[in-house]
N, C-alpha and C. Protein backbone atom coordinates (compact mmCIF):
# COMPACT_ATOMS: atom_id res chain seq x y z
N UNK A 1 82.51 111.64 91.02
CA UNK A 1 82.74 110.30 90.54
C UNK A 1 81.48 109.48 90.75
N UNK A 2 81.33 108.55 90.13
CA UNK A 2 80.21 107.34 90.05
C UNK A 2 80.45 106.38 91.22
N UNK A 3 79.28 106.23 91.86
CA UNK A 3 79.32 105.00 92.49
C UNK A 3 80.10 103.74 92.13
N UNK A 4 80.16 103.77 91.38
CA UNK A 4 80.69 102.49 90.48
C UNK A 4 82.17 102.36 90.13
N UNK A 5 82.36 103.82 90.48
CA UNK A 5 84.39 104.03 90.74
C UNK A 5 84.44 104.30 92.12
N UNK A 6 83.85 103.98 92.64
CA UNK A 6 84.62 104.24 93.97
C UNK A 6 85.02 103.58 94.85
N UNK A 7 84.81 102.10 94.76
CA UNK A 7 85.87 100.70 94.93
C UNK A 7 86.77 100.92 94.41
N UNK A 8 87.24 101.14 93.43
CA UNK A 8 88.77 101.27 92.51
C UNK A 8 89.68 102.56 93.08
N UNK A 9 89.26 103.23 93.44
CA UNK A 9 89.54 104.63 94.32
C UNK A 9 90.04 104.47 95.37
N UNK A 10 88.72 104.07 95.85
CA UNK A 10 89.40 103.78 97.04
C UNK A 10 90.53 102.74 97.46
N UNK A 11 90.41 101.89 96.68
CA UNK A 11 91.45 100.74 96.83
C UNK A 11 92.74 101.36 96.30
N UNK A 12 92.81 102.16 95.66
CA UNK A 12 94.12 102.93 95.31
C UNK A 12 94.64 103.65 96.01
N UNK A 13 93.95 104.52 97.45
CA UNK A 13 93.78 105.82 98.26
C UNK A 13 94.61 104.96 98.96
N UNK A 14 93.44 103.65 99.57
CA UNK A 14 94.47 102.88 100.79
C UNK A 14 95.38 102.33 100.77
N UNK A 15 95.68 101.85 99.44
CA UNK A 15 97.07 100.96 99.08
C UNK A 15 98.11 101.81 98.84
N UNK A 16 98.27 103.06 98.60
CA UNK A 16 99.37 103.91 97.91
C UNK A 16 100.21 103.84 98.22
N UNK A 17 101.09 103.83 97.49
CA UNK A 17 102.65 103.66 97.76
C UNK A 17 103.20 104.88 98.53
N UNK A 18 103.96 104.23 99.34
CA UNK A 18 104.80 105.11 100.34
C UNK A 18 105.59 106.27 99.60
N UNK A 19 105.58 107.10 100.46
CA UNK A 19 106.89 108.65 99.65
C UNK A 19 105.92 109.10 98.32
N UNK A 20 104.52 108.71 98.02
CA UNK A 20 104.09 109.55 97.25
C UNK A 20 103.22 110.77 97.71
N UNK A 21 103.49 112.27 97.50
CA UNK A 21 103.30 112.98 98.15
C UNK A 21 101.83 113.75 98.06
N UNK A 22 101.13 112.89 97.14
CA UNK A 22 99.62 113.10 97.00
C UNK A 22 98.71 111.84 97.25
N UNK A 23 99.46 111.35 98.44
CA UNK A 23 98.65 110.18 98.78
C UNK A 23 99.38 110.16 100.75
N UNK A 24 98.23 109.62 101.42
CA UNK A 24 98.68 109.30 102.74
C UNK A 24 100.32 108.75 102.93
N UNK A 25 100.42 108.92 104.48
CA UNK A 25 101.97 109.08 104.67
C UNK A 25 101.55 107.75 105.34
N UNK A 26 102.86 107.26 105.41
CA UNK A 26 103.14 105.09 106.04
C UNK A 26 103.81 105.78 107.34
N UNK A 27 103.51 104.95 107.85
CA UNK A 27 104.16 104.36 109.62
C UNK A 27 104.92 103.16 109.85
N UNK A 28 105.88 103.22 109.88
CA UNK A 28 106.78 101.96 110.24
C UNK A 28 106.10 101.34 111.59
N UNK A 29 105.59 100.59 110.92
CA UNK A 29 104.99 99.75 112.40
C UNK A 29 104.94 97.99 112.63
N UNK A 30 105.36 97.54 113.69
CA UNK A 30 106.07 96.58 114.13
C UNK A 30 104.69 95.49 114.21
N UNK A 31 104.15 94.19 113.29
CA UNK A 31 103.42 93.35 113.33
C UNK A 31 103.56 92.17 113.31
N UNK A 32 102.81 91.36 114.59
CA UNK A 32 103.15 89.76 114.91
C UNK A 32 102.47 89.03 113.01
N UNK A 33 103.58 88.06 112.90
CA UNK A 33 103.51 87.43 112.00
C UNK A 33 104.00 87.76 110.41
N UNK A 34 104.47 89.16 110.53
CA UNK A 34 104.12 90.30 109.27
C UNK A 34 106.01 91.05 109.52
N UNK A 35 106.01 91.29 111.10
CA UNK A 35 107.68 91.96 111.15
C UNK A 35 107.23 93.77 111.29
N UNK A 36 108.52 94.70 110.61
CA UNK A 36 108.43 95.54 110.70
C UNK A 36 107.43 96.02 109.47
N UNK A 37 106.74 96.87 109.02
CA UNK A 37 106.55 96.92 107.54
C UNK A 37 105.91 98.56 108.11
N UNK A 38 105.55 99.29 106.45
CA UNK A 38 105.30 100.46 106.66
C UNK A 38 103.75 99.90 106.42
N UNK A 39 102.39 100.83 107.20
CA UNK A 39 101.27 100.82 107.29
C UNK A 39 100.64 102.21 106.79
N UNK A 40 99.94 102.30 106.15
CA UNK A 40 99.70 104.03 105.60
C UNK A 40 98.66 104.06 106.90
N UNK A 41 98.80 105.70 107.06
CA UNK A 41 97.92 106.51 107.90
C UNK A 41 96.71 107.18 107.14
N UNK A 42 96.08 106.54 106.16
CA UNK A 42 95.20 106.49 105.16
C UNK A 42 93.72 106.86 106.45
N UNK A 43 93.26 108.27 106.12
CA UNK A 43 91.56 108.10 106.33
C UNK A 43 90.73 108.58 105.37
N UNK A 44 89.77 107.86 105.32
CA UNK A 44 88.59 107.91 104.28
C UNK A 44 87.54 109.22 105.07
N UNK A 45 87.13 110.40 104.91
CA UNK A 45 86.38 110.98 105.29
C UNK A 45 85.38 110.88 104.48
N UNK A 46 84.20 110.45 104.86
CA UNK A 46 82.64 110.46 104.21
C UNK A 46 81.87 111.10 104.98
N UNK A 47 81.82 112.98 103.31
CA UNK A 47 80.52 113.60 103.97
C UNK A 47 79.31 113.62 102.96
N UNK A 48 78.03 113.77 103.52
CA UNK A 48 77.20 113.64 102.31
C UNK A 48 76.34 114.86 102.25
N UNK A 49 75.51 115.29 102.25
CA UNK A 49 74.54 116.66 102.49
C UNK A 49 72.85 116.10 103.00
N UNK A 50 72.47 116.76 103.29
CA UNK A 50 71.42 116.35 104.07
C UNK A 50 70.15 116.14 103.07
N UNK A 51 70.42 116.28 101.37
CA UNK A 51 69.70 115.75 100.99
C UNK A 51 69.91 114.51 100.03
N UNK A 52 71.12 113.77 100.75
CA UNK A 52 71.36 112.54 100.00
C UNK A 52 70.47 111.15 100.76
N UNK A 53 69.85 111.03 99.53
CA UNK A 53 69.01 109.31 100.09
C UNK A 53 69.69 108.65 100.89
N UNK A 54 69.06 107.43 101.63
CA UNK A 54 69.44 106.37 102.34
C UNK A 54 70.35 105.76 101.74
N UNK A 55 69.25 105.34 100.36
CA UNK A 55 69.97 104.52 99.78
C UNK A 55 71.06 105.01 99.05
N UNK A 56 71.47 106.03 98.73
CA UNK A 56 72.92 106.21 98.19
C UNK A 56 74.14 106.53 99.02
N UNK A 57 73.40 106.40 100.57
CA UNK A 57 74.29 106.45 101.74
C UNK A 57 75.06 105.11 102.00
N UNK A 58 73.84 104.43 101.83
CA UNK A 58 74.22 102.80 102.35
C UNK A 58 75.00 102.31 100.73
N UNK A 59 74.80 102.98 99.63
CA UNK A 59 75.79 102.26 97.98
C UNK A 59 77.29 102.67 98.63
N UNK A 60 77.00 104.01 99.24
CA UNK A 60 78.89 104.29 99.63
C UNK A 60 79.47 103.60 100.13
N UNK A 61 78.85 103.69 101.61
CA UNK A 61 79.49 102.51 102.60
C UNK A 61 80.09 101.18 102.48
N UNK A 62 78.97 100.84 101.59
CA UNK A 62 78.69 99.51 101.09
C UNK A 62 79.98 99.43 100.40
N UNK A 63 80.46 100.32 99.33
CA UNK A 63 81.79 100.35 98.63
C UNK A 63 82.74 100.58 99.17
N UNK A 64 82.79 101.32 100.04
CA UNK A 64 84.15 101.68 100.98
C UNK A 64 84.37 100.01 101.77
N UNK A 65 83.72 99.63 102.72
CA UNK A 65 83.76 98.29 103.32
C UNK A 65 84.36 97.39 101.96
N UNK A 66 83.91 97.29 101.06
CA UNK A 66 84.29 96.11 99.98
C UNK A 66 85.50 96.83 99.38
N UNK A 67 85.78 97.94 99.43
CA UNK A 67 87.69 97.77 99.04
C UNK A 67 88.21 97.60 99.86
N UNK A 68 87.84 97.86 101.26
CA UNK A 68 88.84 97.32 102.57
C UNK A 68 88.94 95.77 102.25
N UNK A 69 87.96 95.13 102.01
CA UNK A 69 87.62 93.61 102.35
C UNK A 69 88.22 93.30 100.85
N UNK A 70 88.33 93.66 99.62
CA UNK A 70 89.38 93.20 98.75
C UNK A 70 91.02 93.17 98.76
N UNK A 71 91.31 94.06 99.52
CA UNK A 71 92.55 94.80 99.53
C UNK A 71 93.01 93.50 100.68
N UNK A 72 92.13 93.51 101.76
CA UNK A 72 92.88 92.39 102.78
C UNK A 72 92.34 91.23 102.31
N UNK A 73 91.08 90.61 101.71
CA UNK A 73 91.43 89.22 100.96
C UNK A 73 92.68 89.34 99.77
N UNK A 74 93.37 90.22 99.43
CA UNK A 74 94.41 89.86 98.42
C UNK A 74 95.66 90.08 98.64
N UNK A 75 95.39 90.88 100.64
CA UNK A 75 97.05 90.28 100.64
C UNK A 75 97.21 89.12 101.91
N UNK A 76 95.94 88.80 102.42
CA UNK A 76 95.77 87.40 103.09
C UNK A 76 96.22 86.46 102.15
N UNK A 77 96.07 86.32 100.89
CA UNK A 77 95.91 85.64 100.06
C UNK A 77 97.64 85.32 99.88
N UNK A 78 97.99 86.63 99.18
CA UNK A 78 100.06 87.21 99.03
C UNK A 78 100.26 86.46 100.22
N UNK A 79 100.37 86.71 101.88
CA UNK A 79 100.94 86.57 102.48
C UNK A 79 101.04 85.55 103.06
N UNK A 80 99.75 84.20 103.43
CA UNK A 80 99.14 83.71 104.05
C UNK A 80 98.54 82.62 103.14
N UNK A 81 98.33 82.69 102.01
CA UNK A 81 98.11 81.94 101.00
C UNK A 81 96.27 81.60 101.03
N UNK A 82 95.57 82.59 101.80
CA UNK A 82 94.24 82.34 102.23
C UNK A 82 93.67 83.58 102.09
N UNK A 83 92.63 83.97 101.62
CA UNK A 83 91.82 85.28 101.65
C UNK A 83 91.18 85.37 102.96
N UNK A 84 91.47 86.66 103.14
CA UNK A 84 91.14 87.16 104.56
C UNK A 84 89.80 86.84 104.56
N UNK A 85 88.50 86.62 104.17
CA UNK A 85 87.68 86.31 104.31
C UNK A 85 87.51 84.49 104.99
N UNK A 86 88.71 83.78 104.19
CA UNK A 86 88.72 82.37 104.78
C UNK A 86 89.29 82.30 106.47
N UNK A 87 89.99 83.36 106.59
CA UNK A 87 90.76 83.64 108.04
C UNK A 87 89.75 83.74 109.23
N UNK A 88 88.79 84.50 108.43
CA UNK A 88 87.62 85.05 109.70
C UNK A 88 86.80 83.70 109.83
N UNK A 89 86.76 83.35 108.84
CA UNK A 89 85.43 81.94 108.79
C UNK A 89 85.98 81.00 110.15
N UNK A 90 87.26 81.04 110.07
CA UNK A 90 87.99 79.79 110.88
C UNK A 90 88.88 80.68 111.77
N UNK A 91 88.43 81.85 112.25
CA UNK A 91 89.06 82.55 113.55
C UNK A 91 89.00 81.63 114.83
N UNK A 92 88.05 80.73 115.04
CA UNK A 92 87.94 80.32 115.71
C UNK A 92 88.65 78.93 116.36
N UNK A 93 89.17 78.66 115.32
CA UNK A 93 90.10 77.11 114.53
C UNK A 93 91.64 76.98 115.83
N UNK A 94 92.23 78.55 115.71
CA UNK A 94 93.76 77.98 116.33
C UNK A 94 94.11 79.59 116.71
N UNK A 95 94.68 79.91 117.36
CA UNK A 95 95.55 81.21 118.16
C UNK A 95 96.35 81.17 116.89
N UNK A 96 97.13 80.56 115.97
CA UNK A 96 98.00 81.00 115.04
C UNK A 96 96.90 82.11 113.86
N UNK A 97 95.39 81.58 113.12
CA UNK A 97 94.97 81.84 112.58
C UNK A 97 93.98 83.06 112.86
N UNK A 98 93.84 83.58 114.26
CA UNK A 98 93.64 84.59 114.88
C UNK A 98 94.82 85.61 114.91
N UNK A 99 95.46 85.29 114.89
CA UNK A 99 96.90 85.92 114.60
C UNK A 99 96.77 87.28 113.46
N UNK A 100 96.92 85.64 112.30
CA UNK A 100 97.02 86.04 110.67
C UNK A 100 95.57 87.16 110.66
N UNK A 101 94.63 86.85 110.63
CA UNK A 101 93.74 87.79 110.63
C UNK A 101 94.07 89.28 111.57
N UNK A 102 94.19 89.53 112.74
CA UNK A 102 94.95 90.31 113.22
C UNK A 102 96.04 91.36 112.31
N UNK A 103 96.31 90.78 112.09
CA UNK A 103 98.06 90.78 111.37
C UNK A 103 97.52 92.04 110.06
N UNK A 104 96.39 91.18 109.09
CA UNK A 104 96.07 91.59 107.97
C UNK A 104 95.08 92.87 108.57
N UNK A 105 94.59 93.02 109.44
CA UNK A 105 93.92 94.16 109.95
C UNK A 105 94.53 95.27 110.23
N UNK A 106 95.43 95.08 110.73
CA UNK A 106 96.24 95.92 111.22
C UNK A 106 97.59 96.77 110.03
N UNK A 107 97.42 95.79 109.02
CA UNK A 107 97.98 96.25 108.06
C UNK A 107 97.00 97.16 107.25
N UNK A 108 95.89 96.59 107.14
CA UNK A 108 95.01 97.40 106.13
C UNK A 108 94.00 98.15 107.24
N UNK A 109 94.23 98.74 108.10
CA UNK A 109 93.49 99.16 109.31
C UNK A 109 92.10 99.92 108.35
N UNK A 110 90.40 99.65 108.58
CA UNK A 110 89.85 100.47 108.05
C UNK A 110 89.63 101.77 109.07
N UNK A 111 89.95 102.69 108.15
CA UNK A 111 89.21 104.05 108.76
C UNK A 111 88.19 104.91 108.29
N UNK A 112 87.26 105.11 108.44
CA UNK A 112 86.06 105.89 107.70
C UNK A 112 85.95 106.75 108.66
N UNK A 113 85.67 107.73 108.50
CA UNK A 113 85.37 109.27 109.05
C UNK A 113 84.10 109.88 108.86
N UNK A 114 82.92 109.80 109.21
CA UNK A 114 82.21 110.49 108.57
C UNK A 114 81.98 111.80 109.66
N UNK A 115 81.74 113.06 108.57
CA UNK A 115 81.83 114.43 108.89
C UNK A 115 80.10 114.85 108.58
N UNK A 116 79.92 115.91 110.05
CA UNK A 116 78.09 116.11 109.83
C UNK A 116 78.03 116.53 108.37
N UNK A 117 76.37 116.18 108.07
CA UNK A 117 76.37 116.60 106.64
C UNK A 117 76.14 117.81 106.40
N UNK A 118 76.32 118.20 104.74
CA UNK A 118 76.35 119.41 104.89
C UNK A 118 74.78 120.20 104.36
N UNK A 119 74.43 121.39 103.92
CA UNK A 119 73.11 121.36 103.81
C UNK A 119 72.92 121.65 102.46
N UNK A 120 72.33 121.10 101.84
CA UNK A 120 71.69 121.17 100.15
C UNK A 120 72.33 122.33 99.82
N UNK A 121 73.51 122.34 98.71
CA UNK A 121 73.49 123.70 98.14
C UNK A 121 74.10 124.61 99.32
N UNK A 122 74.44 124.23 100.38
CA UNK A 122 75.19 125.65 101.30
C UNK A 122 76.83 125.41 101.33
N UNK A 123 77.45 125.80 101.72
CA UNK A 123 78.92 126.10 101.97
C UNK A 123 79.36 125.62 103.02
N UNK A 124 78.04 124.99 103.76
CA UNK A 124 78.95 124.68 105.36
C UNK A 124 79.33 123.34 105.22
């Protein structure tokens, strides 16, 4: 896939709906402000080979971080009526709004994995 799909991917990987059996499995898990709700056990493994550039190391990352950070500005937004990005600005504001940020983290927990790379062209 293209650099350029792999925000959309990924934002689909982590959001997936529960009981679908080609996508991560949910956890009923218990969150202040949020209640019971299911949380997927979603991990992102990123491997690359040892002859991938910097810079197309740092385009991945760079995309993986920005569907986490869409996915929780849009349900800060659903839930909270604020994009998780406005939450962090003013973490500092009130214990309720430390909360909400909390809350939305823990729902969209990021996980990235990265696995040693592998070597140009080998099998390992």
């Amino acid at each position: 896939m293209q650099v350029t799909e792999l925000r959309a991917k990924a934002k689909d990987f982590i959001k997936s709906q529960a009981g679908n059996p080609n996508m991560p499995e949910f956890k009923m898990t218990e969150i202040p402000q949020l209640g019971l709700v299911p949380v997927s056990k979603q991990i992102i493994s990123l491997q690359n080979d040892n002859g991938t550039s910097y810079e197309m190391y740092i385009k991945v990352q760079n995309e993986l971080v920005a569907a986490y950070n869409e996915l929780r500005n849009e349900f800060a937004q659903q839930k909270f009526g604020k994009p998780y990005t406005e939450l962090v600005q003013k973490s500092g504001s009130s214990d309720l709004i430390k909360e909400k940020m909390k809350a939305v983290k823990k729902f969209y927990p990021q996980r990235i994995s990265e696995a040693e790379p592998k070597k140009v062209g080998g099998t390992e």
